[in-house]
C-alpha atoms as a PDB file:
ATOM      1  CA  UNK A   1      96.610 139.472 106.909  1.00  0.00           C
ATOM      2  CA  UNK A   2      97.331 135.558 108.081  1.00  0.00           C
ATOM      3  CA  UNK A   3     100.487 136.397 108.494  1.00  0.00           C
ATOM      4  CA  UNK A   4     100.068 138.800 111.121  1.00  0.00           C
ATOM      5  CA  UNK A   5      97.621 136.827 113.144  1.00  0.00           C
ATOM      6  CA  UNK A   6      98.383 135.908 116.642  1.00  0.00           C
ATOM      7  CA  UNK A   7      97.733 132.291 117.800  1.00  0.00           C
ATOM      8  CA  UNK A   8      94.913 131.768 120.677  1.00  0.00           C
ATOM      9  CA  UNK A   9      95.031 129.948 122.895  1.00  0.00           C
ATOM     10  CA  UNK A  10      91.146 128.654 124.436  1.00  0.00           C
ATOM     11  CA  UNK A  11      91.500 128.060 128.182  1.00  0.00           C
ATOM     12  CA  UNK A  12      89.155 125.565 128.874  1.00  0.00           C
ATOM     13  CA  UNK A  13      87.699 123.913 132.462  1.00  0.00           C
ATOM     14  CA  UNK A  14      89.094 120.721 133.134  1.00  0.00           C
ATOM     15  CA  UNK A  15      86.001 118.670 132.397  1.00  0.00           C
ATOM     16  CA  UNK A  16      84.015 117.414 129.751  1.00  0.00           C
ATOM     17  CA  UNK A  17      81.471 120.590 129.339  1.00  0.00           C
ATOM     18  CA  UNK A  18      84.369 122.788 129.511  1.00  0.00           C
ATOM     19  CA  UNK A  19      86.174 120.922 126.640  1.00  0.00           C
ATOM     20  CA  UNK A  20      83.407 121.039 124.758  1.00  0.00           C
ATOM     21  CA  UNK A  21      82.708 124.918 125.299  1.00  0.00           C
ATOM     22  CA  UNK A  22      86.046 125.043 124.242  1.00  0.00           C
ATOM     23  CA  UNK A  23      85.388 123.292 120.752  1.00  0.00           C
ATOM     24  CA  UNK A  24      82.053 125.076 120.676  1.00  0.00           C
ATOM     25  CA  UNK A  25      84.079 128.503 120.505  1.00  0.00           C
ATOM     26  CA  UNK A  26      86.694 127.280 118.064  1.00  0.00           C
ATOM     27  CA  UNK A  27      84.391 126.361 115.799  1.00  0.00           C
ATOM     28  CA  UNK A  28      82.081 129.371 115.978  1.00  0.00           C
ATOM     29  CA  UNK A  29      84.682 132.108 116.146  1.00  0.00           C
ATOM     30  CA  UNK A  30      86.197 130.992 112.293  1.00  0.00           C
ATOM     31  CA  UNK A  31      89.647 132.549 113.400  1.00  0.00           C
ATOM     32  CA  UNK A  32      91.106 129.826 111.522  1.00  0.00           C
ATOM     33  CA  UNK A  33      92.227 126.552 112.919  1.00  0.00           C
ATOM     34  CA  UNK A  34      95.768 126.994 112.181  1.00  0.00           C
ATOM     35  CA  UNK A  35      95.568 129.801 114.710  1.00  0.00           C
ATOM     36  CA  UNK A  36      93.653 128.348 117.962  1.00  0.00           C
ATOM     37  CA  UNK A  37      94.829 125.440 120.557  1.00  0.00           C
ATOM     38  CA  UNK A  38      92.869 124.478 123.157  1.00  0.00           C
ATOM     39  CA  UNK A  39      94.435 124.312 126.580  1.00  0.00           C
ATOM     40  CA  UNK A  40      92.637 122.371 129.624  1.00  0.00           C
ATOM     41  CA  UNK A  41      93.336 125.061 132.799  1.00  0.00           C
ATOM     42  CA  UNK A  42      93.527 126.568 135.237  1.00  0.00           C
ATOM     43  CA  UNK A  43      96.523 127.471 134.119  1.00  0.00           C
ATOM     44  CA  UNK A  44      98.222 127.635 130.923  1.00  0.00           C
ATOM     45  CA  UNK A  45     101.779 128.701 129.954  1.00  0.00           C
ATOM     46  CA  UNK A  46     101.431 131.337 126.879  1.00  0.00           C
ATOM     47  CA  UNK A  47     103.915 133.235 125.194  1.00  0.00           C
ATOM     48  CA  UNK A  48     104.342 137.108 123.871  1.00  0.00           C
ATOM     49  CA  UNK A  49     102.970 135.572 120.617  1.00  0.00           C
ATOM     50  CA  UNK A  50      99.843 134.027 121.925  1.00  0.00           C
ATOM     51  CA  UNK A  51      96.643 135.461 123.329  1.00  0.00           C
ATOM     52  CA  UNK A  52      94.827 133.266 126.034  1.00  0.00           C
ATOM     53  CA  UNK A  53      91.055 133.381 126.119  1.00  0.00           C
ATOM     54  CA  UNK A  54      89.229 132.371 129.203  1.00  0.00           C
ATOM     55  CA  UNK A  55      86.361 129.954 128.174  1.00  0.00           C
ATOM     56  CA  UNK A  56      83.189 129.492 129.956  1.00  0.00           C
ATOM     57  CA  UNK A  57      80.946 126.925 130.822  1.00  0.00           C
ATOM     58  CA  UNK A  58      77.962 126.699 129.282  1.00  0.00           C
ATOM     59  CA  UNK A  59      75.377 123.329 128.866  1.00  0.00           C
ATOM     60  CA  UNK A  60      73.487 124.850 125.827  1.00  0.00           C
ATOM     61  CA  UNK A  61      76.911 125.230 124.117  1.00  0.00           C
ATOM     62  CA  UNK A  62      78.843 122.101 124.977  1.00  0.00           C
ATOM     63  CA  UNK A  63      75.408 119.936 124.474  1.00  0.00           C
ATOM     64  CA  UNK A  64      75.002 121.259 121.062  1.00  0.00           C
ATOM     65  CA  UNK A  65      78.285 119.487 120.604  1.00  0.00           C
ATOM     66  CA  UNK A  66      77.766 116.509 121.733  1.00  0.00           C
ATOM     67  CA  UNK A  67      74.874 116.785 119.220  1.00  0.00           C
ATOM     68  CA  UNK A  68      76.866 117.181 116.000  1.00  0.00           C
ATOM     69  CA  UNK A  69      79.404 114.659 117.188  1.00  0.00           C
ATOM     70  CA  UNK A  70      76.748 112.092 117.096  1.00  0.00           C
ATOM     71  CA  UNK A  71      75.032 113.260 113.812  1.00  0.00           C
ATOM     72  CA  UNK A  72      77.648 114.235 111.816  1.00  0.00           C
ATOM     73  CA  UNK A  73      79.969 111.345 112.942  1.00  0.00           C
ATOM     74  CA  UNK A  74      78.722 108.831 114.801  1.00  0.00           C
ATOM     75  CA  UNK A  75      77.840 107.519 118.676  1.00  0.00           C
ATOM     76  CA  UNK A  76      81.448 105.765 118.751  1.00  0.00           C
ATOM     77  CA  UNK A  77      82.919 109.034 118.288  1.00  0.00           C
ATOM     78  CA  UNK A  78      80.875 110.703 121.078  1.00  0.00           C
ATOM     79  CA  UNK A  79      81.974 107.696 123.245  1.00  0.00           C
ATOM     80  CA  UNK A  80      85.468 108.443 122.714  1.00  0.00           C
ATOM     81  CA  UNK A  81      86.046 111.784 123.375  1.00  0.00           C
ATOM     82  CA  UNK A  82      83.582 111.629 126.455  1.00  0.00           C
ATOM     83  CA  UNK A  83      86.298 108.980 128.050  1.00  0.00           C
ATOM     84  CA  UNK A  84      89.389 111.051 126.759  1.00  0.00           C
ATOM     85  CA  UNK A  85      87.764 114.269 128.293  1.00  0.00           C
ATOM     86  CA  UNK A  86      87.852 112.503 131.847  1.00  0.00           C
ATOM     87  CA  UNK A  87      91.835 111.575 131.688  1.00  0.00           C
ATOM     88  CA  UNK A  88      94.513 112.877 133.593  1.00  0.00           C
ATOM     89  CA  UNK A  89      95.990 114.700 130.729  1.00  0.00           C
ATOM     90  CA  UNK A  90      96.827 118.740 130.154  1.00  0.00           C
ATOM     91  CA  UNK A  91      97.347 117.068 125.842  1.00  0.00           C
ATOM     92  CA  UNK A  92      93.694 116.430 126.090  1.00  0.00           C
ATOM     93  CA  UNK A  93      91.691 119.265 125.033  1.00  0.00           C
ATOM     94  CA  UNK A  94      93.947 119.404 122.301  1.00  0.00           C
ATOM     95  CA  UNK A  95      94.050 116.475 121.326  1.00  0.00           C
ATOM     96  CA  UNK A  96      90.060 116.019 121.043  1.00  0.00           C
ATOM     97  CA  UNK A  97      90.183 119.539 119.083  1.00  0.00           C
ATOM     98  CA  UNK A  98      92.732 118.270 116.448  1.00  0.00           C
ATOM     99  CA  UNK A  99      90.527 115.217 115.908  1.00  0.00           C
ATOM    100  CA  UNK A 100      87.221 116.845 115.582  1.00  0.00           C
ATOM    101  CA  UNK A 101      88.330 119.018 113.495  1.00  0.00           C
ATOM    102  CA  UNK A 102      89.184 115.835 110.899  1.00  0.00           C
ATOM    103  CA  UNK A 103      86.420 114.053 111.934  1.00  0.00           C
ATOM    104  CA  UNK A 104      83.848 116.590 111.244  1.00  0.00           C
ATOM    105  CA  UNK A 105      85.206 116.575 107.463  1.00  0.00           C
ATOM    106  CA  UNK A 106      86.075 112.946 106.693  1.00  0.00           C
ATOM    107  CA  UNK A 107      82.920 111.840 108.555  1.00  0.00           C
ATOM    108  CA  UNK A 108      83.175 108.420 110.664  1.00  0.00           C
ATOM    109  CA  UNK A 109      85.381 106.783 108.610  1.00  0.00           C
ATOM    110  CA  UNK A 110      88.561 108.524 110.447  1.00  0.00           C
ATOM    111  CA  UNK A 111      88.165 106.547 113.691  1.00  0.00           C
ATOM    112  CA  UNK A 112      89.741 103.903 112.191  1.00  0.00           C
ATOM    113  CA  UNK A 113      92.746 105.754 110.912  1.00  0.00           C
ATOM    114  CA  UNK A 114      95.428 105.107 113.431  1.00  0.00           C
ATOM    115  CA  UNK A 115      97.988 106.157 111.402  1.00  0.00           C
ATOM    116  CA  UNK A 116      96.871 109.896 112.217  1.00  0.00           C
ATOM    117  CA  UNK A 117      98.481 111.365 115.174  1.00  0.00           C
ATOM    118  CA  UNK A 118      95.437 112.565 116.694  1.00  0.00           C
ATOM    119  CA  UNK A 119      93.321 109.850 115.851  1.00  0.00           C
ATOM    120  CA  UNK A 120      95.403 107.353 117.654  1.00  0.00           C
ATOM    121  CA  UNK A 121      95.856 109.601 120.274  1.00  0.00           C
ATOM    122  CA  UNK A 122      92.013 109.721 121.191  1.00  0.00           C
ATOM    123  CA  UNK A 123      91.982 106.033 121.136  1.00  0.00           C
ATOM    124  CA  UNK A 124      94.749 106.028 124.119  1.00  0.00           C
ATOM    125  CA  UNK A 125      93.113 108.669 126.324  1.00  0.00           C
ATOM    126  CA  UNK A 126      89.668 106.590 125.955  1.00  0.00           C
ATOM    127  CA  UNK A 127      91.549 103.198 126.243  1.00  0.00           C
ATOM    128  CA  UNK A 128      93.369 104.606 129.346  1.00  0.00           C
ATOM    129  CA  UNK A 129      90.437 105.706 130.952  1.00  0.00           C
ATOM    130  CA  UNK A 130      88.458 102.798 130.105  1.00  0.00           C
ATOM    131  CA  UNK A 131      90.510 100.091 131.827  1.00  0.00           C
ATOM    132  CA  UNK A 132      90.893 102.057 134.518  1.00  0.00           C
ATOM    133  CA  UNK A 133      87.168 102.144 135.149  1.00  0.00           C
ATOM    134  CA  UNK A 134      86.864  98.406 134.085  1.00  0.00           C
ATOM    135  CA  UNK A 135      89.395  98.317 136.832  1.00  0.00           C
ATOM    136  CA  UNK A 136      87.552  99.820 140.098  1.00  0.00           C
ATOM    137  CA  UNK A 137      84.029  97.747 138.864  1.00  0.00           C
ATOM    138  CA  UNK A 138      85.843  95.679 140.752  1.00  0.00           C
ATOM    139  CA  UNK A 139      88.677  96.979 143.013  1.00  0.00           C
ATOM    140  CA  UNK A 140      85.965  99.682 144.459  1.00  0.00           C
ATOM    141  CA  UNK A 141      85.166  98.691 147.859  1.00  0.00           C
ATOM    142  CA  UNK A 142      82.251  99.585 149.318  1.00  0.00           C
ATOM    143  CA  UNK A 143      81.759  99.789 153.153  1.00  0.00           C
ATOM    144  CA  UNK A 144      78.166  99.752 155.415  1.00  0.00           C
ATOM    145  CA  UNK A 145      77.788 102.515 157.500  1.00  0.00           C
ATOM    146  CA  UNK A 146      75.450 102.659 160.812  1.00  0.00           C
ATOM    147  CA  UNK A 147      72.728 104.421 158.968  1.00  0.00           C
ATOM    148  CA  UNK A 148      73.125 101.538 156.535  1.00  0.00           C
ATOM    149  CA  UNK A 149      74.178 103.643 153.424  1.00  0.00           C
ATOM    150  CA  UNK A 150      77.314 101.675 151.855  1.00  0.00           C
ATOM    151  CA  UNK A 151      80.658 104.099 151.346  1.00  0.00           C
ATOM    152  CA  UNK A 152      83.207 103.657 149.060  1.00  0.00           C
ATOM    153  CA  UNK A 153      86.385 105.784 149.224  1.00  0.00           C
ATOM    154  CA  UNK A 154      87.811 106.163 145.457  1.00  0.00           C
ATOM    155  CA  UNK A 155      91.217 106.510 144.285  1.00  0.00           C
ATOM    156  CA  UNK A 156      92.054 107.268 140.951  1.00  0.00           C
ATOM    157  CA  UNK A 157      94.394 108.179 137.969  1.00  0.00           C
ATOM    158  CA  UNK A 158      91.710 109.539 135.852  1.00  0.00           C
ATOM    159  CA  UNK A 159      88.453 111.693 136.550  1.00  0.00           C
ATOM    160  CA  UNK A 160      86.347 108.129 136.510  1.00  0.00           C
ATOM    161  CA  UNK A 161      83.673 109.071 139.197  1.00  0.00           C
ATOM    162  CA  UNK A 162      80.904 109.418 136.999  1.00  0.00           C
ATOM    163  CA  UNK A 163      81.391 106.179 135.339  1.00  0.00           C
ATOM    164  CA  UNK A 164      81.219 103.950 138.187  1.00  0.00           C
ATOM    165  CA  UNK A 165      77.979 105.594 139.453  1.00  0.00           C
ATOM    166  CA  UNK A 166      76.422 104.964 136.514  1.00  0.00           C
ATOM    167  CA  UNK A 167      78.023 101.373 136.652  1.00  0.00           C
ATOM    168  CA  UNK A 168      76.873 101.077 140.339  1.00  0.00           C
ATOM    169  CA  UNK A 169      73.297 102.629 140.023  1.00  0.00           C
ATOM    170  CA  UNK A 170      72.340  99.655 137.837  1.00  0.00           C
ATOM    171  CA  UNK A 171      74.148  96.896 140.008  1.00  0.00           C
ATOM    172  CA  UNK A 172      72.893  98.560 143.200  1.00  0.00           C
ATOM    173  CA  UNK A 173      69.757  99.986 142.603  1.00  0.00           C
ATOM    174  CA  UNK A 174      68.087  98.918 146.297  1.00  0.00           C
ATOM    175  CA  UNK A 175      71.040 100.443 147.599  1.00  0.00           C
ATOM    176  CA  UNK A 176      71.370 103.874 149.221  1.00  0.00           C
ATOM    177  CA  UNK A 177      75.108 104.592 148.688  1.00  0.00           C
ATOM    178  CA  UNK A 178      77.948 107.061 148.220  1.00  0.00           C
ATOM    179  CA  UNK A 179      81.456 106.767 146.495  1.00  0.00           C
ATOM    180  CA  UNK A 180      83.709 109.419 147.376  1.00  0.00           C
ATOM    181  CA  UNK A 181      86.750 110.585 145.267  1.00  0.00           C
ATOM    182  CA  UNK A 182      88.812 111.840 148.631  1.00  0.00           C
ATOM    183  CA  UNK A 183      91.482 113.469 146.287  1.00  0.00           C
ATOM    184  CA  UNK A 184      89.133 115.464 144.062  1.00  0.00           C
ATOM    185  CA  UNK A 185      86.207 116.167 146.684  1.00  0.00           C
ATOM    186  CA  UNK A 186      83.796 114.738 144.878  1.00  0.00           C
ATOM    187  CA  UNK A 187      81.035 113.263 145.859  1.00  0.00           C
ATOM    188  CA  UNK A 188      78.508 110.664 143.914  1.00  0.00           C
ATOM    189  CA  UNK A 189      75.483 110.279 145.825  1.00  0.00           C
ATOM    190  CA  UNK A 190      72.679 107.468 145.053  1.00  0.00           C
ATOM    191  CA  UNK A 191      69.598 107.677 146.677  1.00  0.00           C
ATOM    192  CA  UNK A 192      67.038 104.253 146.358  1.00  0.00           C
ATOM    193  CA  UNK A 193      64.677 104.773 143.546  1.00  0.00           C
ATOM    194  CA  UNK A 194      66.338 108.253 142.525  1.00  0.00           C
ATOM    195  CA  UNK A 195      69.246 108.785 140.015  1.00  0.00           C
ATOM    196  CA  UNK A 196      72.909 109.143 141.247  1.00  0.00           C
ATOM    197  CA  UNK A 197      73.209 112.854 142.428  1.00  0.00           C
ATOM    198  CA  UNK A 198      77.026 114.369 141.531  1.00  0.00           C
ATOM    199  CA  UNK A 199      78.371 117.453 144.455  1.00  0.00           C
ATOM    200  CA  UNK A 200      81.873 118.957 145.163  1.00  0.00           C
ATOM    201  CA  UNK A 201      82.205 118.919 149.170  1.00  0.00           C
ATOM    202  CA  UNK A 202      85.678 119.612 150.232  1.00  0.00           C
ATOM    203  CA  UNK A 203      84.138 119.513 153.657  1.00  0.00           C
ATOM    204  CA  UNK A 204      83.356 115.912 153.137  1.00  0.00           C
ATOM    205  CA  UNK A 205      85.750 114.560 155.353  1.00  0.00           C
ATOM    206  CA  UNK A 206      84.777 112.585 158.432  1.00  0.00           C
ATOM    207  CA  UNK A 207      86.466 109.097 158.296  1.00  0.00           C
ATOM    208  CA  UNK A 208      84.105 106.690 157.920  1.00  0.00           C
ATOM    209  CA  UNK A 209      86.203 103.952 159.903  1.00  0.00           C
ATOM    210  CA  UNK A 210      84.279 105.533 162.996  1.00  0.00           C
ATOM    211  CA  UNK A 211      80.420 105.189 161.874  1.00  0.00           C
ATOM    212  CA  UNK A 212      80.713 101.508 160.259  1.00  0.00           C
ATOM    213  CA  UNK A 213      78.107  99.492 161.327  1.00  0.00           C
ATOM    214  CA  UNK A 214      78.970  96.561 163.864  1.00  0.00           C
ATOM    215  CA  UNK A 215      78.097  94.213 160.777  1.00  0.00           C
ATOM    216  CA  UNK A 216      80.648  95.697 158.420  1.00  0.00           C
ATOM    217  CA  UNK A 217      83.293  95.690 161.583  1.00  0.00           C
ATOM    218  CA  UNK A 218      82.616  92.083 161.487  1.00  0.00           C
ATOM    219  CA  UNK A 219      82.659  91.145 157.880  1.00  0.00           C
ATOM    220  CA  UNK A 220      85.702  93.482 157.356  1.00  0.00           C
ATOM    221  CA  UNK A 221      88.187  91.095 160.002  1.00  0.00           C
ATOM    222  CA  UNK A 222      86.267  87.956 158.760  1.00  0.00           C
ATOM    223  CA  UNK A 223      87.607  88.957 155.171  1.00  0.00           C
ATOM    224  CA  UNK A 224      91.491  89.795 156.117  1.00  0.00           C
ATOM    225  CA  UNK A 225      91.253  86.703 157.907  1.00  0.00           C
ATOM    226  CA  UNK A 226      89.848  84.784 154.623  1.00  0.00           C
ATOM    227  CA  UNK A 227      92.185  86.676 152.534  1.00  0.00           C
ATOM    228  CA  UNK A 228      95.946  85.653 154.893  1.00  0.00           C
ATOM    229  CA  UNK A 229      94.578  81.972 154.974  1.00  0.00           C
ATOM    230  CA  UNK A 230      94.448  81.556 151.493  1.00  0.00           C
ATOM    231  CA  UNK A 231      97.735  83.090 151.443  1.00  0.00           C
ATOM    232  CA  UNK A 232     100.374  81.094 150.091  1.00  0.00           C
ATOM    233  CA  UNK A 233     103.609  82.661 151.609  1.00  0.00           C
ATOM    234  CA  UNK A 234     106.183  80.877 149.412  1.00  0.00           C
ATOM    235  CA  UNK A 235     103.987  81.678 146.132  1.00  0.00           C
ATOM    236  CA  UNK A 236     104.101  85.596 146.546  1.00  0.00           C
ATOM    237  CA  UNK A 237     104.777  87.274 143.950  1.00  0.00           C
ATOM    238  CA  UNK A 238     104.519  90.925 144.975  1.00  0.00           C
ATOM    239  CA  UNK A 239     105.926  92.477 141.043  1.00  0.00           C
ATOM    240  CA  UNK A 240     103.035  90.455 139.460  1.00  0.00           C
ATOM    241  CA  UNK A 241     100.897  91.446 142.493  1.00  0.00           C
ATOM    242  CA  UNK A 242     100.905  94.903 141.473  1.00  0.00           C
ATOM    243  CA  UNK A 243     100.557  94.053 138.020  1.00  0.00           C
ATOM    244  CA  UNK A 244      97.278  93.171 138.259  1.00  0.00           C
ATOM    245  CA  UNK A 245      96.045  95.420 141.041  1.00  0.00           C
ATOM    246  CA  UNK A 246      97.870  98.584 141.150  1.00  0.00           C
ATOM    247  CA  UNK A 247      99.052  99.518 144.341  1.00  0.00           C
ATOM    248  CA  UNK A 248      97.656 103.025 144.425  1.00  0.00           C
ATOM    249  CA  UNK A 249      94.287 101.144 144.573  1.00  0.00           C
ATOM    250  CA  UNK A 250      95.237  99.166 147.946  1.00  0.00           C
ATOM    251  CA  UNK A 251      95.029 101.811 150.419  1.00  0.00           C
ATOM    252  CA  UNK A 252      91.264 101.912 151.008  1.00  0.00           C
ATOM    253  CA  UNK A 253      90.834  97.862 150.243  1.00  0.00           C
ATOM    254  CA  UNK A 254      90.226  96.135 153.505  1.00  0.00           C
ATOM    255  CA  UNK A 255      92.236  92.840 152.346  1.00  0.00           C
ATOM    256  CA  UNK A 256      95.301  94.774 152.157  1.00  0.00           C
ATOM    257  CA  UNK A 257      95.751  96.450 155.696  1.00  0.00           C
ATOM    258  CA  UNK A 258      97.289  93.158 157.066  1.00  0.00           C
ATOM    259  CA  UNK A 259      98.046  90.787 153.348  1.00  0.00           C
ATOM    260  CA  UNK A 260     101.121  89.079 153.487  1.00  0.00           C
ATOM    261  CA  UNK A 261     101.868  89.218 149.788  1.00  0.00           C
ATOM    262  CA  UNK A 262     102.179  93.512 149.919  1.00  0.00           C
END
């Protein structure tokens, strides 16, 4: 009887294919809706009225989702919850759950229905995630190394490593390069005339300060030196300063080490 059902609660991987396993199994298991969450891991908080279900990671499943989200509803949708299913957000597998499941019955037509909790909430974790990576286009700074492959350290809010090598593979295509996420040790690798090749290396470590090529040592000072002479000392404004480039972004930008306005 319904009434005797216990909720479930879908552990999911905190990435896309593992929120979309996790939709996969909600959707295939017809336990009911009422009666499943999904919860982004590796942890999640239950209750002695909840079951938690470890869910797996598996292409075949979450690409046959990404399938029906673009035939059943529409590209726009598919674009949305891809971005929400990169934020920094435990809400999010959730969240994209709640609004498939409304999406898959009104058709496209809900995307535009910001009135409904989940709707509106998709739209923030894809907004969110998408100004961040309109951000780092161009706060990302890459670096030439001796074997002249150009680095790029990357610091972010949201999981948005994926977007700027796509970004960067089409604006640096001649280019051999890497961007590094050095909190998430992850490592986007781009290889001239190849596509962009993704790896986890914790190992990937060595500070690149000490292989830059004498070049890059060069342009680097020639740039903090451009940057404090157009410095305008009375003019700084270091509240609006931070408005428009978040100080968590400053650490591995060269014009900062020394800029009078931080």
């Amino acid at each position: 009887m319904e009434q005797n059902k216990r909720m479930r609660i879908l552990m999911c991987q905190n990435s896309t294919e593992g929120i979309l396993c996790g939709v996969y199994e909600a959707f295939t298991s017809r336990y009911g809706h009422a009666w499943q969450k999904l919860a982004v891991g590796p942890y999640v908080n239950g209750d002695l009225f909840s079951d938690i279900y470890s869910v797996e990671v598996n292409t075949e499943k979450a690409g046959k989702v990404v399938k029906a989200i673009i035939s059943k509803i529409s590209e726009e949708a598919w674009y949305l919850v891809h971005m929400a299913s990169e934020a920094d957000s435990q809400e999010k597998g959730e969240i994209i759950y709640r609004f498939l499941i409304l999406a898959f019955a009104n058709g496209r037509k809900v995307l535009n229905a910001m009135s409904i909790p989940e709707v509106m909430g998709l739209h923030q974790l894809s907004r969110s995630v998408s100004r961040e990576t309109q951000h780092l286009y161009g706060f990302l700074r890459f670096q030439e190394l001796q074997n002249d492959i150009l680095y790029a350290r990357l610091v972010s809010k949201h999981h948005v490593g994926m977007f700027l090598a796509e970004h960067f593979q089409d604006r640096l295509p001649m280019e051999h390069w890497v961007i590094h996420d050095v909190e998430r040790d992850e490592v986007w690798i781009h290889r001239v005339g190849e596509d962009w090749l993704y790896i986890r290396h914790p190992d990937f470590r060595q500070d690149p300060q000490m292989m830059l090529s004498s070049s890059e040592y060069a342009f680097t000072e020639w740039w903090k030196t451009f940057t404090e002479s157009v410095a305008i000392l009375e003019r700084r404004n270091p509240k609006l300063q931070m408005q428009m480039l978040p100080k968590r972004y400053w650490k591995y930008m060269p014009e900062m080490f020394t800029n009078p306005g931080r």
